[in-house]
PDB file of N, CA and C in Angstrom:
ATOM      1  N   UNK A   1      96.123  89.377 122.788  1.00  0.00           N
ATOM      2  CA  UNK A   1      95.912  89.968 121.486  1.00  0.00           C
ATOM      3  C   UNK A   1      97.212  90.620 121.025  1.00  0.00           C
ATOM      4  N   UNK A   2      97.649  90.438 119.927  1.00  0.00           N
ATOM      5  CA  UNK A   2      98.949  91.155 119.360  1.00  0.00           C
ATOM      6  C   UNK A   2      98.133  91.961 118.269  1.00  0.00           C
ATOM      7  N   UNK A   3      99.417  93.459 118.371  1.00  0.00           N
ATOM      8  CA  UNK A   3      98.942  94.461 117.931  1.00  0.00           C
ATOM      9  C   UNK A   3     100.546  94.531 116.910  1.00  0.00           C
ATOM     10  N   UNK A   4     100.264  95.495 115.270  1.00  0.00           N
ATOM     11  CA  UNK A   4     101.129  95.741 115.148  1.00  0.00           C
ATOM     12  C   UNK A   4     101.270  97.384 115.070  1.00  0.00           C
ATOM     13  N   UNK A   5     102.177  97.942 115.380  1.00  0.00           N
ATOM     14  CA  UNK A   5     102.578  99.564 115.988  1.00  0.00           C
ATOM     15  C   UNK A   5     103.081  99.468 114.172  1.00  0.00           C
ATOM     16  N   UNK A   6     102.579 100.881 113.800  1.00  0.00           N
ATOM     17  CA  UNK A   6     103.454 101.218 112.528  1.00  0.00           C
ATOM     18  C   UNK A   6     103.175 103.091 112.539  1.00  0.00           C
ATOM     19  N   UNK A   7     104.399 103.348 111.700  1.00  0.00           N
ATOM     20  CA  UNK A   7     104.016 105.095 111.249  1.00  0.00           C
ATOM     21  C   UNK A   7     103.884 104.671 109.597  1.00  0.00           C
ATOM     22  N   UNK A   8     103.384 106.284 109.424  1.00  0.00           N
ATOM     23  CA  UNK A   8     103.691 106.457 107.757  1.00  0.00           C
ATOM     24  C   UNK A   8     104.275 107.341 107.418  1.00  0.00           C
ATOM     25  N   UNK A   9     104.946 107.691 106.741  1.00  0.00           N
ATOM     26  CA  UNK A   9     106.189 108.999 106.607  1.00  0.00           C
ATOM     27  C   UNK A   9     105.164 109.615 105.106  1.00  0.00           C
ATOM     28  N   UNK A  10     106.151 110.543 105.613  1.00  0.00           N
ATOM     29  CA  UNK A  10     105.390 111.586 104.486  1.00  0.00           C
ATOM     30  C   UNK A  10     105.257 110.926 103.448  1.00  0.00           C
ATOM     31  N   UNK A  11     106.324 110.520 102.851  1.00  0.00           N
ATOM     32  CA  UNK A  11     106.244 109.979 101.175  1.00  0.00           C
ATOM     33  C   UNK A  11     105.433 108.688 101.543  1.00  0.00           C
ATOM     34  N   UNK A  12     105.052 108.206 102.020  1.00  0.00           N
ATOM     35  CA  UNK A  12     103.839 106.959 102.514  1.00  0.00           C
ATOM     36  C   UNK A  12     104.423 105.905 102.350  1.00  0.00           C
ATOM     37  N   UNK A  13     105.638 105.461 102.938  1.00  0.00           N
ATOM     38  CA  UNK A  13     106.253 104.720 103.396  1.00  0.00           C
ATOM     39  C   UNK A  13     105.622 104.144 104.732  1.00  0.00           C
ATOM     40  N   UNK A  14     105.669 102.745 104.455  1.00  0.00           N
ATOM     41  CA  UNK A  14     105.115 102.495 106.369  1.00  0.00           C
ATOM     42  C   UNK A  14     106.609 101.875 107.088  1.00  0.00           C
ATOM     43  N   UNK A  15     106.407 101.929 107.970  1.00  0.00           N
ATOM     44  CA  UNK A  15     107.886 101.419 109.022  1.00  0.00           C
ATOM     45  C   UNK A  15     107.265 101.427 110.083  1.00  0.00           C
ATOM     46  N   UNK A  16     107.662  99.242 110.621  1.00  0.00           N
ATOM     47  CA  UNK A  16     107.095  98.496 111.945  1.00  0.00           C
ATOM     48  C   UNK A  16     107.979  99.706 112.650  1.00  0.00           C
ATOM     49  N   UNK A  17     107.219  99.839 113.507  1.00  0.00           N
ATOM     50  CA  UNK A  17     107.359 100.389 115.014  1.00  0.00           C
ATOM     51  C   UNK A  17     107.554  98.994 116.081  1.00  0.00           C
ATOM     52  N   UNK A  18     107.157  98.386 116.472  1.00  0.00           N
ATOM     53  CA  UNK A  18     106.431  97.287 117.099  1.00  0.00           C
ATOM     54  C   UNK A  18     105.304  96.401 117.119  1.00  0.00           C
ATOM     55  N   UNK A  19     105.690  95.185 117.856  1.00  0.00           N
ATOM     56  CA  UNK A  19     104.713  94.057 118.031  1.00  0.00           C
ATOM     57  C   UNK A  19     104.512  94.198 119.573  1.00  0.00           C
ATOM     58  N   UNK A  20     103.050  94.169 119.709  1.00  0.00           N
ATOM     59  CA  UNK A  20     103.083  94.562 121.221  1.00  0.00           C
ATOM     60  C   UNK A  20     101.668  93.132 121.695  1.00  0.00           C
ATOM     61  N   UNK A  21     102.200  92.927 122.599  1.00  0.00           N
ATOM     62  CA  UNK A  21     101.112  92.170 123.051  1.00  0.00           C
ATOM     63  C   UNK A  21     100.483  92.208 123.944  1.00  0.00           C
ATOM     64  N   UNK A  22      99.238  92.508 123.867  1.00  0.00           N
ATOM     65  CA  UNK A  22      98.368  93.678 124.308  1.00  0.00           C
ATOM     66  C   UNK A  22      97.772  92.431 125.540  1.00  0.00           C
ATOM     67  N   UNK A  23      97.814  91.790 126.094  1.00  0.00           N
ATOM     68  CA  UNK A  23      97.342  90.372 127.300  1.00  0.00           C
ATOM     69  C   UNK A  23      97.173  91.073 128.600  1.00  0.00           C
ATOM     70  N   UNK A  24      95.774  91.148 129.269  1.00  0.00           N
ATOM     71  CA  UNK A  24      95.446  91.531 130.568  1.00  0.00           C
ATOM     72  C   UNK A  24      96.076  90.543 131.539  1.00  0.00           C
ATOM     73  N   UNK A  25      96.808  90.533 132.534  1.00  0.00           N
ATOM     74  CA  UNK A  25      97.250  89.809 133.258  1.00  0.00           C
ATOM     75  C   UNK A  25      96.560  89.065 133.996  1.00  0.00           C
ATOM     76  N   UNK A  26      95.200  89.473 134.521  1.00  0.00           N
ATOM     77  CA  UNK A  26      93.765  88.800 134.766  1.00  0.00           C
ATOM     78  C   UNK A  26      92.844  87.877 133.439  1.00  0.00           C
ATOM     79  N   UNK A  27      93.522  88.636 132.113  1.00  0.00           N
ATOM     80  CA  UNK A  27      92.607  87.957 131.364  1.00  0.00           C
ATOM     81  C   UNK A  27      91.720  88.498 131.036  1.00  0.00           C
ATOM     82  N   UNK A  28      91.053  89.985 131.502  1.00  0.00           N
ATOM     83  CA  UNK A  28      89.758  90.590 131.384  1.00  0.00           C
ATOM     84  C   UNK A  28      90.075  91.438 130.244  1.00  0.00           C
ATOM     85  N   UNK A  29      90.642  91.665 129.603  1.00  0.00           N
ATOM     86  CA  UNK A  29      90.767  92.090 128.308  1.00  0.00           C
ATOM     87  C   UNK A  29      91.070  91.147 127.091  1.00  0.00           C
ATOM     88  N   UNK A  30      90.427  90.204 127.026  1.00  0.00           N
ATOM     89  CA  UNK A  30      91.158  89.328 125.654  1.00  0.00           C
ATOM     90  C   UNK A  30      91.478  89.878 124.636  1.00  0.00           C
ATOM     91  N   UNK A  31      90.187  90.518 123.864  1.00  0.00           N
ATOM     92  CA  UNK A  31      90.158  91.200 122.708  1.00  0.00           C
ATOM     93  C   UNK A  31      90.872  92.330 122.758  1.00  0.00           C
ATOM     94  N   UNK A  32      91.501  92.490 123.487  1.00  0.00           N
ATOM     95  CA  UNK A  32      92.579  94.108 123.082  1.00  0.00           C
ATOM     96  C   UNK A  32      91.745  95.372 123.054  1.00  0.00           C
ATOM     97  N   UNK A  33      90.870  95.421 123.674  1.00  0.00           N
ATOM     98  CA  UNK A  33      89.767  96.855 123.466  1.00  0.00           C
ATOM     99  C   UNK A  33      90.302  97.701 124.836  1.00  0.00           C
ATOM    100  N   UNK A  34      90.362  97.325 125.945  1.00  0.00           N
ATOM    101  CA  UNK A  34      90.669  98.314 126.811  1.00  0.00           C
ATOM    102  C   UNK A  34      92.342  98.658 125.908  1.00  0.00           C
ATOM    103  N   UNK A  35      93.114  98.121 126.079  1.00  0.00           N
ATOM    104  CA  UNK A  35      94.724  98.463 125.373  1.00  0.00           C
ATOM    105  C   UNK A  35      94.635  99.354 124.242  1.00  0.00           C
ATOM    106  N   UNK A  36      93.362  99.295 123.129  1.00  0.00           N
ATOM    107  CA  UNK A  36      93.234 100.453 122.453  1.00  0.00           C
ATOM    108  C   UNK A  36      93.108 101.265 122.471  1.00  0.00           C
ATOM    109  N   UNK A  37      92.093 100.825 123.199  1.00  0.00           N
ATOM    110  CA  UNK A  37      91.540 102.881 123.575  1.00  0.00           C
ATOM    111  C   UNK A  37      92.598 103.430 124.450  1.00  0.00           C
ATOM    112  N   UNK A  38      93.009 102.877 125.629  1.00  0.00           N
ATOM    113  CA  UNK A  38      94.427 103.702 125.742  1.00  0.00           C
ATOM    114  C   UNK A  38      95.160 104.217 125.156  1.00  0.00           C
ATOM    115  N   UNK A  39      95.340 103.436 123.723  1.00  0.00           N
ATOM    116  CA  UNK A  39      96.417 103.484 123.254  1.00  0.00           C
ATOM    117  C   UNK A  39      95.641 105.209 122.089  1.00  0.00           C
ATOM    118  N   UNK A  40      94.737 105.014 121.457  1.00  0.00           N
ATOM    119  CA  UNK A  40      93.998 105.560 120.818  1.00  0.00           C
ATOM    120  C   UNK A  40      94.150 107.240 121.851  1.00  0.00           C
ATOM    121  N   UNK A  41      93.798 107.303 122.790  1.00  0.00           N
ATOM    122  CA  UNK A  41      94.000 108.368 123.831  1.00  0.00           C
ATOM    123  C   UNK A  41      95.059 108.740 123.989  1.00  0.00           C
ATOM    124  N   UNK A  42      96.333 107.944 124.154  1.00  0.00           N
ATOM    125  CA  UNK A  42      97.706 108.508 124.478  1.00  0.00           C
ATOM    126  C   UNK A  42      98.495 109.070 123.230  1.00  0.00           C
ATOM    127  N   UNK A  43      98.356 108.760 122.430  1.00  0.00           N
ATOM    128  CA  UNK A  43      99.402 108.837 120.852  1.00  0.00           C
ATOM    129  C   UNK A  43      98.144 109.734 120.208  1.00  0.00           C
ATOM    130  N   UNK A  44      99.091 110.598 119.567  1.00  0.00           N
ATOM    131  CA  UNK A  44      98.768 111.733 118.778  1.00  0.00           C
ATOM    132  C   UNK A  44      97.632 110.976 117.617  1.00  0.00           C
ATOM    133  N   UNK A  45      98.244 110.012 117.114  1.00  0.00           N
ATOM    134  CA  UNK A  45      97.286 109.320 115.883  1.00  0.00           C
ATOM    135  C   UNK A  45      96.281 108.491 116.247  1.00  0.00           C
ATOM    136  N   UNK A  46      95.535 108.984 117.193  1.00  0.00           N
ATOM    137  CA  UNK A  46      94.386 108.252 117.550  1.00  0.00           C
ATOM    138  C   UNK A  46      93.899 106.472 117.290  1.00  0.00           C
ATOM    139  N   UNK A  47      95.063 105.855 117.000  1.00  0.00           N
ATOM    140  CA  UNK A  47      94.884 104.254 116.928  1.00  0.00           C
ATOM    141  C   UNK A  47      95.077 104.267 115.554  1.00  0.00           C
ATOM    142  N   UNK A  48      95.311 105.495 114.590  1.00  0.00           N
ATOM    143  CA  UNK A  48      95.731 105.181 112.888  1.00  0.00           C
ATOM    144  C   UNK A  48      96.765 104.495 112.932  1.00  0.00           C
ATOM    145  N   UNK A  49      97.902 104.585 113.655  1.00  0.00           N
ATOM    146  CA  UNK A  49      99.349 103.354 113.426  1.00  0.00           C
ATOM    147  C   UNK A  49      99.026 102.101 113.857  1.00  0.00           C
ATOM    148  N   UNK A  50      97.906 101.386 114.532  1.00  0.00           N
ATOM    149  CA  UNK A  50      98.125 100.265 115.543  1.00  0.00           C
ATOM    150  C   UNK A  50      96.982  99.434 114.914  1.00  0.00           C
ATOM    151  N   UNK A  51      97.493  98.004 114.376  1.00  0.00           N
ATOM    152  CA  UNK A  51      96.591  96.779 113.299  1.00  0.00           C
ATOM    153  C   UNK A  51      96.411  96.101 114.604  1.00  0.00           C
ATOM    154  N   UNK A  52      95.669  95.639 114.950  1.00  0.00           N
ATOM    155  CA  UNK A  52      94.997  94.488 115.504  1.00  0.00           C
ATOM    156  C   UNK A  52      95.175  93.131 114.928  1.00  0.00           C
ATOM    157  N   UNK A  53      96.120  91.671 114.825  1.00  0.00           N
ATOM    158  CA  UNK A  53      96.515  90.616 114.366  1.00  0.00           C
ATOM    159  C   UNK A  53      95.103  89.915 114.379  1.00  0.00           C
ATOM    160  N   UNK A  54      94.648  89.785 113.505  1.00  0.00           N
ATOM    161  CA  UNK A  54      93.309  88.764 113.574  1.00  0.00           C
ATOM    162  C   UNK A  54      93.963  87.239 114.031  1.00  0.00           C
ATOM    163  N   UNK A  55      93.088  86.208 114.889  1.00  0.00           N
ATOM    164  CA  UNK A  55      93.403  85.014 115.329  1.00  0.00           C
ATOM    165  C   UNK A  55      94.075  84.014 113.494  1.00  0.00           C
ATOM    166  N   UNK A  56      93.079  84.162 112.726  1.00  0.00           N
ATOM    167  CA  UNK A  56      94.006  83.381 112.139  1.00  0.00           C
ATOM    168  C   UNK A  56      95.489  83.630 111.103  1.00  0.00           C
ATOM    169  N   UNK A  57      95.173  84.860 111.080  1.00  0.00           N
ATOM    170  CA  UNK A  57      96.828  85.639 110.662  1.00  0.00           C
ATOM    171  C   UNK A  57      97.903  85.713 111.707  1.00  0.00           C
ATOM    172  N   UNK A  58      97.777  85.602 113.048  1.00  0.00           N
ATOM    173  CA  UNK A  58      98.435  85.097 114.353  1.00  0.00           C
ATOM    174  C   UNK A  58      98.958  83.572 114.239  1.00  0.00           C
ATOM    175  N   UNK A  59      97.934  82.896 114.016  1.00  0.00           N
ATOM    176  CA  UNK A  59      98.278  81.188 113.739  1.00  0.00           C
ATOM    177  C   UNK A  59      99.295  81.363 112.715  1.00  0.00           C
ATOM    178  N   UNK A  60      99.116  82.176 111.355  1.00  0.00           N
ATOM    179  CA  UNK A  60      99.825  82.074 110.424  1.00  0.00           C
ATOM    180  C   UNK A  60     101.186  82.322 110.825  1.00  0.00           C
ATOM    181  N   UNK A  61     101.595  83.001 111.361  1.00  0.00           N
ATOM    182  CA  UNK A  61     102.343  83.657 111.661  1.00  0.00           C
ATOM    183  C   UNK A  61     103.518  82.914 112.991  1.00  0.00           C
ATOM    184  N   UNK A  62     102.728  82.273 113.994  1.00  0.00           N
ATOM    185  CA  UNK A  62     102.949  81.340 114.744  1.00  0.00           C
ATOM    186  C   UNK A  62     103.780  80.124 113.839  1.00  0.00           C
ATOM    187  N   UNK A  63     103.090  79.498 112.772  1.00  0.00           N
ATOM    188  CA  UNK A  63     103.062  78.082 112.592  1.00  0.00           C
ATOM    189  C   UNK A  63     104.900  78.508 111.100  1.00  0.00           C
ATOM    190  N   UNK A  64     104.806  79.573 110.845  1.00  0.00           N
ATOM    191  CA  UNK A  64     106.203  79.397 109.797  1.00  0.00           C
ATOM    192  C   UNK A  64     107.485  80.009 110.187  1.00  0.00           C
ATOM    193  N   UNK A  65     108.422  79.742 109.521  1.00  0.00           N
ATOM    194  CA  UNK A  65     109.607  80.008 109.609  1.00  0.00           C
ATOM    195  C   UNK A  65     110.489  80.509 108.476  1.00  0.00           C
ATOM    196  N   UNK A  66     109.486  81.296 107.964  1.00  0.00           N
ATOM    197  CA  UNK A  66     110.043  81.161 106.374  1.00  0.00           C
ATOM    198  C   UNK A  66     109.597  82.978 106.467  1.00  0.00           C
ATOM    199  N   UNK A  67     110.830  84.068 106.911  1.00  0.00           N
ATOM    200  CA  UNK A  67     110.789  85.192 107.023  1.00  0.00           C
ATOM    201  C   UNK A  67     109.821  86.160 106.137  1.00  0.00           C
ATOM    202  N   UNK A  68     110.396  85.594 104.443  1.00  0.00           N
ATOM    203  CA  UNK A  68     109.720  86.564 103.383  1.00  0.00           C
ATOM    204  C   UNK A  68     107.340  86.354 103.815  1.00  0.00           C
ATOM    205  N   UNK A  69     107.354  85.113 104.211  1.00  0.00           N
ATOM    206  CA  UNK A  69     106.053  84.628 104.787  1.00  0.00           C
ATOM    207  C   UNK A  69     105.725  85.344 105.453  1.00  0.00           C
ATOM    208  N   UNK A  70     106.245  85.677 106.584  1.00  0.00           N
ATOM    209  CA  UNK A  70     106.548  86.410 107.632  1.00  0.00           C
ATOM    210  C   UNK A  70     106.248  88.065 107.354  1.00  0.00           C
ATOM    211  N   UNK A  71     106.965  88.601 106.649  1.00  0.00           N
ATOM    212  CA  UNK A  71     107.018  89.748 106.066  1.00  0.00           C
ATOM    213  C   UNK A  71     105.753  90.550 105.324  1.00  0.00           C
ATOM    214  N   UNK A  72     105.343  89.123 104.547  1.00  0.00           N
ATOM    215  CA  UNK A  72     104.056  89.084 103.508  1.00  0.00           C
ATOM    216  C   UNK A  72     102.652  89.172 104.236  1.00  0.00           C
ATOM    217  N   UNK A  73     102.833  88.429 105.495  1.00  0.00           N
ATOM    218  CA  UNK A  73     101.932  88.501 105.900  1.00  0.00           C
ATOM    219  C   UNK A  73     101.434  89.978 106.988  1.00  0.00           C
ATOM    220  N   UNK A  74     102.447  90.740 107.460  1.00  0.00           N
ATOM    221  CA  UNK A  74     102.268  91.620 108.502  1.00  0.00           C
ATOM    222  C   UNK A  74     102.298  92.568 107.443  1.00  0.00           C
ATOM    223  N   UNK A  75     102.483  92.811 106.434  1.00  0.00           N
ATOM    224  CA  UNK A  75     102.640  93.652 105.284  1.00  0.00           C
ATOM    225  C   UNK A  75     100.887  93.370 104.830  1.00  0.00           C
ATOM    226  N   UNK A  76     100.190  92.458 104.644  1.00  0.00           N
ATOM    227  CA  UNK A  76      99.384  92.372 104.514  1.00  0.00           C
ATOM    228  C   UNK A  76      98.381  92.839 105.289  1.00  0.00           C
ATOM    229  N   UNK A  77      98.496  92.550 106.505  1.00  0.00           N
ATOM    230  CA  UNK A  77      97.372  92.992 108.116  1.00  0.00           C
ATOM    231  C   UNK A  77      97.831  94.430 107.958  1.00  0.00           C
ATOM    232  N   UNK A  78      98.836  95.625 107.892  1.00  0.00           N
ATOM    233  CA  UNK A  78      99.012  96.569 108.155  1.00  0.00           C
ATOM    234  C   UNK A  78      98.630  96.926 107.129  1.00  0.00           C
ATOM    235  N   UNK A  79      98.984  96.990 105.786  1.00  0.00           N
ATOM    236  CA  UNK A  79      98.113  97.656 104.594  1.00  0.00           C
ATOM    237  C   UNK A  79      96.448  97.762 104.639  1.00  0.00           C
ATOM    238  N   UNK A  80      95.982  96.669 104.578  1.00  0.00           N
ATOM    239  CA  UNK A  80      94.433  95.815 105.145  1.00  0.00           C
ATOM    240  C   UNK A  80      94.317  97.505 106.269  1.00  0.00           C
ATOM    241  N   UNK A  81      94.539  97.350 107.355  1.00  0.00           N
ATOM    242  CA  UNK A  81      94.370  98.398 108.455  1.00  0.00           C
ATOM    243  C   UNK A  81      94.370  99.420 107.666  1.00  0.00           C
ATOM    244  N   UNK A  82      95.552 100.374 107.566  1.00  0.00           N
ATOM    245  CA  UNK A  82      95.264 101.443 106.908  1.00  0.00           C
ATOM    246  C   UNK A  82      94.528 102.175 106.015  1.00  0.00           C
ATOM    247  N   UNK A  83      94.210 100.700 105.427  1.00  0.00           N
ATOM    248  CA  UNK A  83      93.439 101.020 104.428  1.00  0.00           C
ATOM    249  C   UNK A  83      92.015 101.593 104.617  1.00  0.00           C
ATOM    250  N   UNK A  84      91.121 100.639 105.823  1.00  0.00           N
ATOM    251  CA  UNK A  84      90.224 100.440 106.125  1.00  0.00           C
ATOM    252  C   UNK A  84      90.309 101.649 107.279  1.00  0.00           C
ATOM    253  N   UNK A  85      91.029 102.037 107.798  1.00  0.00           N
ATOM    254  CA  UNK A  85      90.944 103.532 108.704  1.00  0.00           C
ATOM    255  C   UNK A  85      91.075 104.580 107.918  1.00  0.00           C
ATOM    256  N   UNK A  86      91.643 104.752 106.090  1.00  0.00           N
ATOM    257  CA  UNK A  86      91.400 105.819 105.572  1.00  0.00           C
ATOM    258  C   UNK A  86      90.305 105.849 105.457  1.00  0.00           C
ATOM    259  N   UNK A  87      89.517 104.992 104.660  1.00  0.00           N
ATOM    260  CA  UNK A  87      87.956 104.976 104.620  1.00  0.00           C
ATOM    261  C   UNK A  87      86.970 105.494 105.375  1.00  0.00           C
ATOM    262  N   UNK A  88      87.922 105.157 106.384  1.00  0.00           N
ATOM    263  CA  UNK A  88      86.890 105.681 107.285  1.00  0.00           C
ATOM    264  C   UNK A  88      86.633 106.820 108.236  1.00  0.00           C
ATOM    265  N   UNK A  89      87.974 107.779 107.720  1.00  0.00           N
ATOM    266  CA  UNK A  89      87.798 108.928 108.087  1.00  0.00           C
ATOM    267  C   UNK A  89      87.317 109.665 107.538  1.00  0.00           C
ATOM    268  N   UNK A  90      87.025 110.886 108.495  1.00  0.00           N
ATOM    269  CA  UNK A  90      85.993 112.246 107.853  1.00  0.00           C
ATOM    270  C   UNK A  90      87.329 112.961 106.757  1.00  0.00           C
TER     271      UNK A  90
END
């Protein structure tokens, strides 16, 4: 599972942190859920910086070579995230 790491700065700017790829070496984590909640536990922002790559925005992402694509699309999954974790806080 690939994850993307981001902050937001005060003026609400976002800036990649990292692409992390979250893969149990056994395999017993596919879906990236144990790696979250770690991750959710260790970092101050409780899993607010860290998008989860859905399988077919991964393919997308896999299959081009065409950067601004590239850009558009992780710009897309990380907005998408944030968005959907403001919502959903108290």
């Amino acid at each position: 599972m690939l994850f993307i790491e981001y902050d937001v700065t005060r003026e609400g700017e976002i800036e990649l942190v990292a692409l992390v790829n979250a893969v149990e070496a056994e395999g017993s984590d596919p879906d990236g859920e144990d790696w979250m909640a770690w991750r959710r536990s260790t970092f101050d922002d409780r899993g607010m910086g860290c998008a989860a790559v859905p399988a077919d925005d991964l393919t997308l992402l896999e299959s081009t070579r065409d950067a601004e694509q590239v850009r558009a699309i992780v710009e897309r999954i990380v907005l998408a995230d944030r968005r959907a974790k403001e919502q959903a806080a108290p």
